[in-house]
Structures are given as structure tokens and as C-alpha cells.
PDB file of N, CA and C in Angstrom:
ATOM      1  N   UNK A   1       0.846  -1.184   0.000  1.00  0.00           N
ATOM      2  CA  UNK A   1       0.000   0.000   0.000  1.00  0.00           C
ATOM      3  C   UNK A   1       0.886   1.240   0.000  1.00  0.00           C
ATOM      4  N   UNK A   2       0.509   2.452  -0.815  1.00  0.00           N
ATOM      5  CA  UNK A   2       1.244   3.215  -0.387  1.00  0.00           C
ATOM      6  C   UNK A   2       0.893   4.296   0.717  1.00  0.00           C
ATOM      7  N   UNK A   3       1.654   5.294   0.647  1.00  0.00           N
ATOM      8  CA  UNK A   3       1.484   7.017   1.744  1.00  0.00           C
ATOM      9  C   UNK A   3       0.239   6.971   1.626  1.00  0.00           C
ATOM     10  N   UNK A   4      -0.497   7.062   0.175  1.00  0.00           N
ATOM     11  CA  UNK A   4      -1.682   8.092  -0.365  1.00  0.00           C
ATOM     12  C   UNK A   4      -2.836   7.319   0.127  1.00  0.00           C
ATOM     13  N   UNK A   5      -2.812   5.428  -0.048  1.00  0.00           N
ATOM     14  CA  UNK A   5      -4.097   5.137   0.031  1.00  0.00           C
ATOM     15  C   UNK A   5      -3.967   4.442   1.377  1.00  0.00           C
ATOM     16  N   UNK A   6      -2.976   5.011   2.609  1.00  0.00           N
ATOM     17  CA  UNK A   6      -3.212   5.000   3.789  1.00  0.00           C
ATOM     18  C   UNK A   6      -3.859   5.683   4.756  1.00  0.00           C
ATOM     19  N   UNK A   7      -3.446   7.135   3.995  1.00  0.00           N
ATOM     20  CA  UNK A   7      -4.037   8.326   4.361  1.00  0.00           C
ATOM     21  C   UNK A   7      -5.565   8.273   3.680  1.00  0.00           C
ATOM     22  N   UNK A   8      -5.814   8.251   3.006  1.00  0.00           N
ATOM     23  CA  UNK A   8      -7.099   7.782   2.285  1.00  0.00           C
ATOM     24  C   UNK A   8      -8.058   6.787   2.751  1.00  0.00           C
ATOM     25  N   UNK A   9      -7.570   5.583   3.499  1.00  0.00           N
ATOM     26  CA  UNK A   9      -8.408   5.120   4.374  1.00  0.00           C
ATOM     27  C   UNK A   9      -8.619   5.531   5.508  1.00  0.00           C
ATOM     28  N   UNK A  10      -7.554   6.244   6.295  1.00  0.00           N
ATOM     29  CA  UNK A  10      -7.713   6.838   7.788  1.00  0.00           C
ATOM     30  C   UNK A  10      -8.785   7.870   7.731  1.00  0.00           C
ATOM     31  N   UNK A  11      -9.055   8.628   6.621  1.00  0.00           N
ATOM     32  CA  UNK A  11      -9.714   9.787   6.757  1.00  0.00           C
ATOM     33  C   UNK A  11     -10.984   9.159   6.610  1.00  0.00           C
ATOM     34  N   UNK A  12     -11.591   8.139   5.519  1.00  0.00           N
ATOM     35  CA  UNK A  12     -12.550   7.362   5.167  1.00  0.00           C
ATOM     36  C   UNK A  12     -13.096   7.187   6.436  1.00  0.00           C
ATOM     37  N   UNK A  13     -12.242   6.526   7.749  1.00  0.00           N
ATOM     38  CA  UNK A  13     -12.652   5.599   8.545  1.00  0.00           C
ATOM     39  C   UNK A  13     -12.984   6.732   9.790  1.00  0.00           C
ATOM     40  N   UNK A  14     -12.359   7.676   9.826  1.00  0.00           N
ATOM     41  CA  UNK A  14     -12.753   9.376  10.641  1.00  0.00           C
ATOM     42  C   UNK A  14     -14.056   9.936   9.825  1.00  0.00           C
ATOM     43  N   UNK A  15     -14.381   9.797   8.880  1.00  0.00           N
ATOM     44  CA  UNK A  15     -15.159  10.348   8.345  1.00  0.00           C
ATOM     45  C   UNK A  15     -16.989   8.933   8.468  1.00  0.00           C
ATOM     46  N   UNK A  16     -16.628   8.177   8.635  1.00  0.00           N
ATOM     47  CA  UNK A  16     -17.983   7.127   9.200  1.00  0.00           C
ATOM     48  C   UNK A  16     -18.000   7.033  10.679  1.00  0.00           C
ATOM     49  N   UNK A  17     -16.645   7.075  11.488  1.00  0.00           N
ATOM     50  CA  UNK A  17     -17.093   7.678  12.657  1.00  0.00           C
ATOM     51  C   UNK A  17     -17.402   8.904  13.114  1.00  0.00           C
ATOM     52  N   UNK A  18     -17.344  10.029  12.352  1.00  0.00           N
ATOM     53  CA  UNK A  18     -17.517  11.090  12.661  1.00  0.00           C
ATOM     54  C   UNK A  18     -19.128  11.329  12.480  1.00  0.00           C
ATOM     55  N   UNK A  19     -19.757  10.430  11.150  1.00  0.00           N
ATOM     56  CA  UNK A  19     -21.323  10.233  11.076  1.00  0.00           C
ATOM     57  C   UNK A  19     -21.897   9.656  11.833  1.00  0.00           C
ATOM     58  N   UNK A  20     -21.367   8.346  12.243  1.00  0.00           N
ATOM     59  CA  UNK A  20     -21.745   7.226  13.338  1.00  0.00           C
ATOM     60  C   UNK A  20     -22.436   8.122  14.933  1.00  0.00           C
ATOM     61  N   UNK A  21     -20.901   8.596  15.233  1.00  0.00           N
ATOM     62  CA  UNK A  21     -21.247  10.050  16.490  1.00  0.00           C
ATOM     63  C   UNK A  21     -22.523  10.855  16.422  1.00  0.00           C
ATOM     64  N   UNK A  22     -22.798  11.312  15.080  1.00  0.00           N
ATOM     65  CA  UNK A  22     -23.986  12.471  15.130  1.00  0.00           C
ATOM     66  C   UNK A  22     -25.078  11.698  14.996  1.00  0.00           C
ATOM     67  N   UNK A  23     -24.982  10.286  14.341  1.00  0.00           N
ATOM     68  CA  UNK A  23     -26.315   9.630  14.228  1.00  0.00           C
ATOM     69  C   UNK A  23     -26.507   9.284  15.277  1.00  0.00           C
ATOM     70  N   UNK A  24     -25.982   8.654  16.718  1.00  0.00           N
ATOM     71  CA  UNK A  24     -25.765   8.239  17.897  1.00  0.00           C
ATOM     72  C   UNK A  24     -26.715   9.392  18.587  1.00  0.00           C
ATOM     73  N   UNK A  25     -26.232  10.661  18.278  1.00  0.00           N
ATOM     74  CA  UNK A  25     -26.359  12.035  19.031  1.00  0.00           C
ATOM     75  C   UNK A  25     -28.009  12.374  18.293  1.00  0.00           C
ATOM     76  N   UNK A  26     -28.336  12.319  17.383  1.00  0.00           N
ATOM     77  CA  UNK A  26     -29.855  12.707  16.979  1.00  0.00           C
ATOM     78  C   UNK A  26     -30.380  11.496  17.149  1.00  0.00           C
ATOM     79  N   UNK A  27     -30.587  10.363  17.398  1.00  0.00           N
ATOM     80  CA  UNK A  27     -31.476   9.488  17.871  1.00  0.00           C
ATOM     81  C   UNK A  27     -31.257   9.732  19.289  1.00  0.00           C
ATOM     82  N   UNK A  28     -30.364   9.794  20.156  1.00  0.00           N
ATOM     83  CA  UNK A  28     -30.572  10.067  21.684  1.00  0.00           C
ATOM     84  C   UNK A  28     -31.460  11.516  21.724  1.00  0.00           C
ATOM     85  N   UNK A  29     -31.027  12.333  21.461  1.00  0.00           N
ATOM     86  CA  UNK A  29     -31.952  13.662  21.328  1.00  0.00           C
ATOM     87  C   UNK A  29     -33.316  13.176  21.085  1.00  0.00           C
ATOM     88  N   UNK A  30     -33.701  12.708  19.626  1.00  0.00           N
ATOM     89  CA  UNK A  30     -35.263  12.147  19.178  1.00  0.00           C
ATOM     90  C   UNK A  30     -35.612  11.540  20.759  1.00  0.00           C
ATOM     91  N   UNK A  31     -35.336  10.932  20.772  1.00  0.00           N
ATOM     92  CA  UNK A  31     -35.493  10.097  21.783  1.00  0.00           C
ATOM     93  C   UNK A  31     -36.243  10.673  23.314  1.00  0.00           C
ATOM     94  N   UNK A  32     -35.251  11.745  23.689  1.00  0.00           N
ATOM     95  CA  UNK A  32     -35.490  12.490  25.049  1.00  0.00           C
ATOM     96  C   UNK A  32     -35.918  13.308  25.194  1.00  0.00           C
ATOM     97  N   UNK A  33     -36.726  13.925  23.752  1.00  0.00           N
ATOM     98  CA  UNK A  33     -37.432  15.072  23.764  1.00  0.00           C
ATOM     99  C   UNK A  33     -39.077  14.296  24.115  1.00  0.00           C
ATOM    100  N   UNK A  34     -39.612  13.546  23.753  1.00  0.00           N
ATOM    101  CA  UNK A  34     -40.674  12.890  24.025  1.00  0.00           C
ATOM    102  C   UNK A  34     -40.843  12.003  25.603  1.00  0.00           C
ATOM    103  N   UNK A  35     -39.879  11.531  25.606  1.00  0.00           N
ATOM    104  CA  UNK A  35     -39.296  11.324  27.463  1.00  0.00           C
ATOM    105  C   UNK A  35     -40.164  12.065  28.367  1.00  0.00           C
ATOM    106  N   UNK A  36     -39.302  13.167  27.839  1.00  0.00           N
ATOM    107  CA  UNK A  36     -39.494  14.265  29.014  1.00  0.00           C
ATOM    108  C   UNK A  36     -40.599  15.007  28.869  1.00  0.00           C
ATOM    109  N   UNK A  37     -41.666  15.058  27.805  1.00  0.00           N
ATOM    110  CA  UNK A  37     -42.775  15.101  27.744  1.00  0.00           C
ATOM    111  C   UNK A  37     -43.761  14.378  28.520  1.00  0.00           C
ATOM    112  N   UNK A  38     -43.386  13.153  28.465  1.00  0.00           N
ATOM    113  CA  UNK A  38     -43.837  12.354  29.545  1.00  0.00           C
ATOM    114  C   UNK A  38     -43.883  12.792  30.843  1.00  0.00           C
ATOM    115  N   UNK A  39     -42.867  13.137  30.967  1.00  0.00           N
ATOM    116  CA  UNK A  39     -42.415  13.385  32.633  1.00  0.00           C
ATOM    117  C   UNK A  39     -42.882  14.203  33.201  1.00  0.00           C
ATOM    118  N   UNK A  40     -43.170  15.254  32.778  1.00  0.00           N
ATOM    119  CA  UNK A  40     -43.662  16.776  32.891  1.00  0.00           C
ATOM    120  C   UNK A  40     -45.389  16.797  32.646  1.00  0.00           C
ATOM    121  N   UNK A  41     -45.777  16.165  31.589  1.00  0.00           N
ATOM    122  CA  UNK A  41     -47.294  16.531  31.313  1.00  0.00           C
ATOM    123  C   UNK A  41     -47.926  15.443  32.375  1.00  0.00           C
ATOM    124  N   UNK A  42     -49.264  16.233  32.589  1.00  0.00           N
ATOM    125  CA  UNK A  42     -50.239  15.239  33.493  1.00  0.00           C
ATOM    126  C   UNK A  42     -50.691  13.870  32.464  1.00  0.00           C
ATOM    127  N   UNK A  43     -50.792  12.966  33.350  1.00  0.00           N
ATOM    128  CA  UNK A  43     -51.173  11.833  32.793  1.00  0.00           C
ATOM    129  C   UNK A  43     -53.216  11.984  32.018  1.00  0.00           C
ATOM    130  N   UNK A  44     -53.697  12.896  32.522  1.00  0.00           N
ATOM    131  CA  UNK A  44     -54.972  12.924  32.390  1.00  0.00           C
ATOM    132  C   UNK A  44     -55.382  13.667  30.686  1.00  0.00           C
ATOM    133  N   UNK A  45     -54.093  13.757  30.046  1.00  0.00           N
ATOM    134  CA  UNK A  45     -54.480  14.453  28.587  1.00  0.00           C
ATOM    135  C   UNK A  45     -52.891  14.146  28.084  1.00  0.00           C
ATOM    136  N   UNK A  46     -52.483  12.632  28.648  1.00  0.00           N
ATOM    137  CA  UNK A  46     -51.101  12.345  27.860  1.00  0.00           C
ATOM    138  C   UNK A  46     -51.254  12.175  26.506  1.00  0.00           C
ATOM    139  N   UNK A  47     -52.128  11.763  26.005  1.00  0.00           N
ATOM    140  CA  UNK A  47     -52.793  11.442  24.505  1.00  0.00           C
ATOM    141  C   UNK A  47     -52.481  12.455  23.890  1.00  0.00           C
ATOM    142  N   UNK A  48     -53.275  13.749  23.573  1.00  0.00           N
ATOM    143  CA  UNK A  48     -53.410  14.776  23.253  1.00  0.00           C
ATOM    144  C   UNK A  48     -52.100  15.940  23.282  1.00  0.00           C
ATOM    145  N   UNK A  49     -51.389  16.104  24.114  1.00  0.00           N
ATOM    146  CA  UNK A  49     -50.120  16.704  25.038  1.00  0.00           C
ATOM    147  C   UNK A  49     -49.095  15.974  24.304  1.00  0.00           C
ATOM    148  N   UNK A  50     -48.994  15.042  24.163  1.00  0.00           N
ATOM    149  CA  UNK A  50     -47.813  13.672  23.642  1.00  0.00           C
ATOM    150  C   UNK A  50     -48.003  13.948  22.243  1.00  0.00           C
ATOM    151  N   UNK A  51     -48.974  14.286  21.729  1.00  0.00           N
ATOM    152  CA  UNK A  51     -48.898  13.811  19.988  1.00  0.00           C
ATOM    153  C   UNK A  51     -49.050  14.846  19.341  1.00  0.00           C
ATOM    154  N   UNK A  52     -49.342  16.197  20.353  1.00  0.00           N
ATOM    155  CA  UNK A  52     -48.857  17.876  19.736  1.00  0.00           C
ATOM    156  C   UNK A  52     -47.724  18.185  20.211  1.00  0.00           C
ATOM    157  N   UNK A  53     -46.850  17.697  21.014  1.00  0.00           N
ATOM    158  CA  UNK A  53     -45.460  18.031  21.186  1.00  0.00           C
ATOM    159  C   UNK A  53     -44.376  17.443  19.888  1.00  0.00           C
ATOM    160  N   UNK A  54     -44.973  15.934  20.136  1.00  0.00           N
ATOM    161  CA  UNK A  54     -44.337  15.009  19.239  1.00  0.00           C
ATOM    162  C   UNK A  54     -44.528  15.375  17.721  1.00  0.00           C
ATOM    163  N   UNK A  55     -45.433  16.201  17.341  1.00  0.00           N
ATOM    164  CA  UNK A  55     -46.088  17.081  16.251  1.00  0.00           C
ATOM    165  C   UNK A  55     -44.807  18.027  15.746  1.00  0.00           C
ATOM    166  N   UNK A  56     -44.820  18.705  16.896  1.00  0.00           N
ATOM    167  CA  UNK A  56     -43.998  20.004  17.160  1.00  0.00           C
ATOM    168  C   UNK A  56     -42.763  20.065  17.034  1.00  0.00           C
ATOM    169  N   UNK A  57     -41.899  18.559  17.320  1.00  0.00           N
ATOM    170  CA  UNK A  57     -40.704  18.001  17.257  1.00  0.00           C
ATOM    171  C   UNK A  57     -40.552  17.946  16.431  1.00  0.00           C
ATOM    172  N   UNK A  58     -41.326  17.237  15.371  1.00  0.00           N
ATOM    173  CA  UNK A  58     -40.737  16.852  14.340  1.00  0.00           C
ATOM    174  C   UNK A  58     -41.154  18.190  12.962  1.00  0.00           C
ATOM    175  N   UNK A  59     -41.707  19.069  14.004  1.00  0.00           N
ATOM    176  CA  UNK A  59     -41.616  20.263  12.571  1.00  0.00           C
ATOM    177  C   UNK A  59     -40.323  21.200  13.006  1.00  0.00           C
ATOM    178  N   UNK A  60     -39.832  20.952  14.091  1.00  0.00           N
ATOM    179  CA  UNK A  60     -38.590  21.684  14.070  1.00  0.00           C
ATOM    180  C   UNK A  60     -37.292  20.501  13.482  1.00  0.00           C
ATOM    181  N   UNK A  61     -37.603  19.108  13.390  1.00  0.00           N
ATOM    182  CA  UNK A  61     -36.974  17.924  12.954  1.00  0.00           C
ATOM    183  C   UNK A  61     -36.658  18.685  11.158  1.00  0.00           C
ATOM    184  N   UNK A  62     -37.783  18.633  10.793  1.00  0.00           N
ATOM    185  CA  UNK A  62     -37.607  18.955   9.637  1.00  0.00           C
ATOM    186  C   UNK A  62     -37.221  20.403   9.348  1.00  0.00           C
ATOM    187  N   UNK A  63     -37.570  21.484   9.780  1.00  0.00           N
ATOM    188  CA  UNK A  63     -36.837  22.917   9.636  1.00  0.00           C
ATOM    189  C   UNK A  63     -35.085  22.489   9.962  1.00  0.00           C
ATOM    190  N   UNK A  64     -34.882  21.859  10.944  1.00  0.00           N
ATOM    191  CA  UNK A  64     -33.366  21.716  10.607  1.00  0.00           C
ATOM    192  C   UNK A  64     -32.503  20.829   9.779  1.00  0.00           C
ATOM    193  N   UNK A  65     -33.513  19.678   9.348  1.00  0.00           N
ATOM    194  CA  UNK A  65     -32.894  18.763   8.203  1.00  0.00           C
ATOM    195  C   UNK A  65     -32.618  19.667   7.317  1.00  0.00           C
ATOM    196  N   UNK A  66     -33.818  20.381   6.708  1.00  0.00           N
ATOM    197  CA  UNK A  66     -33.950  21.367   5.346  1.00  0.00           C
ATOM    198  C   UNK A  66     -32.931  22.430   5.053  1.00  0.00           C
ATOM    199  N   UNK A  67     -32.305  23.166   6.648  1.00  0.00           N
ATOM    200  CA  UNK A  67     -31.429  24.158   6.612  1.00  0.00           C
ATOM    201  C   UNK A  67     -30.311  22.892   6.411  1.00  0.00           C
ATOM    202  N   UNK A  68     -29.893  22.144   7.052  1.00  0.00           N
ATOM    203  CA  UNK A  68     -28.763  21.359   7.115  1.00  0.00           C
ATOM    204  C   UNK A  68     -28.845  20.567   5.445  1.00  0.00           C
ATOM    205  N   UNK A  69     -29.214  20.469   4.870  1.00  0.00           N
ATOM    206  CA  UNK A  69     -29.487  19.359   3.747  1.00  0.00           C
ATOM    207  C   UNK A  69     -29.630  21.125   2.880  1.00  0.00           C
ATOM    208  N   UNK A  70     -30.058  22.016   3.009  1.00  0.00           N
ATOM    209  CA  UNK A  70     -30.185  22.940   1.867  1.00  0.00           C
ATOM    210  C   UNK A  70     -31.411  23.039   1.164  1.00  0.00           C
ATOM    211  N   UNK A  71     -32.571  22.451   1.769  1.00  0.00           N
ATOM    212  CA  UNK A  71     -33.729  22.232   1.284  1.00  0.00           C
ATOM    213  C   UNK A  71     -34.307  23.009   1.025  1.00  0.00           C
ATOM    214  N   UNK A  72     -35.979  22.884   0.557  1.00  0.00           N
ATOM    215  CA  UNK A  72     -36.870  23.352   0.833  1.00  0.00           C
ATOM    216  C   UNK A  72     -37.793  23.384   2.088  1.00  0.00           C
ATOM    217  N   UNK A  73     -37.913  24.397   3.223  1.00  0.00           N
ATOM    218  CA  UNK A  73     -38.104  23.902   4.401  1.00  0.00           C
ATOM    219  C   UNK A  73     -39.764  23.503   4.096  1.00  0.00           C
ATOM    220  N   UNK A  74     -40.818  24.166   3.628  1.00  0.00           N
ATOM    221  CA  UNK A  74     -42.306  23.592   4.108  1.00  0.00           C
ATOM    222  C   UNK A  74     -41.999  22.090   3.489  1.00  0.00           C
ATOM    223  N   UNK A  75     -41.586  21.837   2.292  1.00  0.00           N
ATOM    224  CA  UNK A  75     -41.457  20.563   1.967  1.00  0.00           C
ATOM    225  C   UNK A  75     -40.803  19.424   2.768  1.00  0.00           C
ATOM    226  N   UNK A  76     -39.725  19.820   3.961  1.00  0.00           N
ATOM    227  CA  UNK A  76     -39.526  18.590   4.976  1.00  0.00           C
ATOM    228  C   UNK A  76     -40.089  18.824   5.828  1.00  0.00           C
ATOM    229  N   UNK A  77     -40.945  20.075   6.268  1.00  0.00           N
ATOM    230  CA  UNK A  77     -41.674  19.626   7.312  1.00  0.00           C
ATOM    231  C   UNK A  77     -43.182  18.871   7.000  1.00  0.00           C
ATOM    232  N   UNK A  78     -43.772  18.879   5.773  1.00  0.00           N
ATOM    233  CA  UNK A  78     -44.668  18.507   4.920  1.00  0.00           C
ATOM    234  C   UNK A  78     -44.339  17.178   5.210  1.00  0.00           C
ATOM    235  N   UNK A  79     -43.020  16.580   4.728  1.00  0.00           N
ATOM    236  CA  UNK A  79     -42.846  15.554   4.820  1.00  0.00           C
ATOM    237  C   UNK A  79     -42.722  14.758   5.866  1.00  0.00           C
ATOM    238  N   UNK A  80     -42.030  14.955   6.782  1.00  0.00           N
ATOM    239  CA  UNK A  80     -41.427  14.886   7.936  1.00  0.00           C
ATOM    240  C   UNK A  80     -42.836  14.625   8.920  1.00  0.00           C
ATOM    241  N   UNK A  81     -43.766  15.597   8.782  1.00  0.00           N
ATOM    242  CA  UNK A  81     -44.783  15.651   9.708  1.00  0.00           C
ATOM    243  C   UNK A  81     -45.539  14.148   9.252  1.00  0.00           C
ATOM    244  N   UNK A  82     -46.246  14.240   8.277  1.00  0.00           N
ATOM    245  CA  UNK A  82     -46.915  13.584   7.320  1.00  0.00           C
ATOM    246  C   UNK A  82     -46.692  12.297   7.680  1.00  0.00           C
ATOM    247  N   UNK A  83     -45.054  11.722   7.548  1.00  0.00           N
ATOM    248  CA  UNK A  83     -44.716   9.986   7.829  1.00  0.00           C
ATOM    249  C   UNK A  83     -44.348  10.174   9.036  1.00  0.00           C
ATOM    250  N   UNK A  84     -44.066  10.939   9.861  1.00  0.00           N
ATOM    251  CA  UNK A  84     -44.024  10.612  11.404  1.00  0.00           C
ATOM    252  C   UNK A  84     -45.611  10.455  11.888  1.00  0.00           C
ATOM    253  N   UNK A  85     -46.523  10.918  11.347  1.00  0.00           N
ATOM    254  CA  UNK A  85     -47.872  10.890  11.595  1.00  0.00           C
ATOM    255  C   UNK A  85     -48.362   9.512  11.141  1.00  0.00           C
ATOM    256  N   UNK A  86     -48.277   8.912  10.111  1.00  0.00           N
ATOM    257  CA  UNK A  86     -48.635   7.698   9.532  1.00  0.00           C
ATOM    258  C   UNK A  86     -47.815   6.239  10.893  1.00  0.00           C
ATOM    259  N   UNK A  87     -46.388   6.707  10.313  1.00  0.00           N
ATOM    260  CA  UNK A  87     -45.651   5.684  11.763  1.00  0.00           C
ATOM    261  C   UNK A  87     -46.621   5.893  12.677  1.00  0.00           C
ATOM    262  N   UNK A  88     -47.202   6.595  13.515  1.00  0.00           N
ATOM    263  CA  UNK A  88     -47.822   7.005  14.909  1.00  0.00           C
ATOM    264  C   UNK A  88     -49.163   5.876  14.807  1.00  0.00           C
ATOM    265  N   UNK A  89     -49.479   6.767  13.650  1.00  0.00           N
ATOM    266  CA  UNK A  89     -50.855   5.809  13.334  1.00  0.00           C
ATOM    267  C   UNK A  89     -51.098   4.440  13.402  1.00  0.00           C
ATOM    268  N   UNK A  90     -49.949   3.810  12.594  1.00  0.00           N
ATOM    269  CA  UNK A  90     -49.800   2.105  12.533  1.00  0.00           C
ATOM    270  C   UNK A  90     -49.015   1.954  13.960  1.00  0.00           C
ATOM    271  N   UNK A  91     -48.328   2.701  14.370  1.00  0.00           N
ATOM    272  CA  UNK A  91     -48.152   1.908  15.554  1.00  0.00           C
ATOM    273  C   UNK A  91     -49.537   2.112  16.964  1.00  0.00           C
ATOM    274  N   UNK A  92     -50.404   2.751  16.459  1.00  0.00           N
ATOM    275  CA  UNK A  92     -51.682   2.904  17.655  1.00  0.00           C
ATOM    276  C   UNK A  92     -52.260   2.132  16.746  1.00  0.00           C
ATOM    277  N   UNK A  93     -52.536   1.483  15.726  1.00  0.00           N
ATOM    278  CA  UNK A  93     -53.784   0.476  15.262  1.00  0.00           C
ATOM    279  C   UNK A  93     -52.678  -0.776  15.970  1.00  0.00           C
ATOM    280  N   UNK A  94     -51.619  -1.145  15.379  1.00  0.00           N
ATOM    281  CA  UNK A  94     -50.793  -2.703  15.804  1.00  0.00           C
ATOM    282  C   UNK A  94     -51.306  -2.820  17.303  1.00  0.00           C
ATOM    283  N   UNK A  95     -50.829  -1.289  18.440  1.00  0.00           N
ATOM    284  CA  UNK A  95     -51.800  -1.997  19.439  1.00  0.00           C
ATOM    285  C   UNK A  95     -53.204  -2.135  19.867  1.00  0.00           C
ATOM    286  N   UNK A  96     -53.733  -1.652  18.986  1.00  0.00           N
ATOM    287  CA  UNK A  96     -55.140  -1.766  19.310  1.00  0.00           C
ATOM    288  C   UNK A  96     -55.550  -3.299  18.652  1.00  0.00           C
ATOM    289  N   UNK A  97     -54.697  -3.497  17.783  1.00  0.00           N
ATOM    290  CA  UNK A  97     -55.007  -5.107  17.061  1.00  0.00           C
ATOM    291  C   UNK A  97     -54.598  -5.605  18.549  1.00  0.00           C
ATOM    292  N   UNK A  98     -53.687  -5.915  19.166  1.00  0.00           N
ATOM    293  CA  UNK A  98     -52.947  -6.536  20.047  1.00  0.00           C
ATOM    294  C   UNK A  98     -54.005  -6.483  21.688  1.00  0.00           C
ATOM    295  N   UNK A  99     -54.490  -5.310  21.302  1.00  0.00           N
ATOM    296  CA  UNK A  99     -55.170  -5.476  22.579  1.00  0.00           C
ATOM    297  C   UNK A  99     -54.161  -4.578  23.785  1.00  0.00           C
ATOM    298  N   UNK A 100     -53.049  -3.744  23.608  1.00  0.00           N
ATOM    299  CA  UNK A 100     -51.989  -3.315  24.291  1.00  0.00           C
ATOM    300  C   UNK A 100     -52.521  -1.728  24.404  1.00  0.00           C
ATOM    301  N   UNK A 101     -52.714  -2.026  25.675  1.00  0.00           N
ATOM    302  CA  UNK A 101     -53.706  -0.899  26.957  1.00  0.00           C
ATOM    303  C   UNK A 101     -52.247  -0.901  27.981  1.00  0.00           C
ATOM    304  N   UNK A 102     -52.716   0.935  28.429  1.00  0.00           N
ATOM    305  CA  UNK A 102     -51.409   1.149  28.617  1.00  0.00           C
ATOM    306  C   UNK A 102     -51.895   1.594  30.237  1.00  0.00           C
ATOM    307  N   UNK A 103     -53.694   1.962  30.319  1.00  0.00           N
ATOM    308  CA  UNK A 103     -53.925   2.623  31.348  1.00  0.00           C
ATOM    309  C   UNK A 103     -54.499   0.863  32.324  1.00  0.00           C
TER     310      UNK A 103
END
């Protein structure tokens, strides 16, 4: 091997851990913003409270993909909202198939 395609893999291999790190870092974030929604809102309108925050998340989810990616912002939050809303959906019918009651 030579100098060039040593240096060429080291940077390769800094450069998937350097993605690895931020993907690590925005799924823990996703993650603890809804948490702590939990934690904080009364249990008596968690439904409602939970799925306009979780709403809310993911339209600032998408305003910063769009700046970060160079986008069009209504179009990722369009998007963004839209299939985080559908996911939500199939995962409240799977438990309602299931019978999975939470109160």
C-alpha cells in the first residue's frame, strides 16, 4: 500500500465515525425530547399533550434537516410531519389489534 491510500483510508474511517457520532447524538436527542414530555405533562391528557409536542418536534426535525441538507423547508416539514404521523398511526392500530392498553 502506499502514503496516499493509507491516508485515504484513515480519513474514510474518521469520516464514518464522525457520522456514526452524530447519528448516535440525533437518535438520543429524538429520543429524550418525548421522554421528558412524559415526565412533565399530566397523565390525564397524555394522549393529546404527547402527539402535539411530538407534532412540534418533528416540525422543528424537519426545519433543521432542510437548513442542514439545503432544502426546501415547508417541503420537509410537509414531509417529515406527514410519515411521522402515519408511523404514529400504525403503531396505535398494531396496538389496538394486540389489545396493548397502557392505562
Amino acid at each position: 500500500m502506499t502514503e496516499n491510500s493509507e491516508e485515504l483510508d484513515n480519513n474514510l474511517d474518521n469520516h464514518y465515525i464522525h457520522r456514526s457520532n452524530w447519528l448516535i447524538a440525533a437518535f438520543t436527542i429524538g429520543g429524550l425530547l418525548p421522554f421528558l414530555v412524559t415526565l412533565f405533562l399530566p397523565l390525564n391528557s397524555m394522549e393529546y399533550s404527547f402527539y402535539g409536542s411530538v407534532l412540534l418536534f418533528l416540525i422543528i426535525l424537519g426545519i433543521v434537516t432542510a437548513k442542514t441538507g439545503g432544502s426546501i423547508i415547508w417541503k420537509a416539514i410537509l414531509r417529515i410531519t406527514f410519515w411521522g404521523t402515519v408511523a404514529m398511526g400504525l403503531t396505535a392500530i398494531v396496538g389496538y389489534y394486540f389489545n396493548a392498553n397502557i392505562s
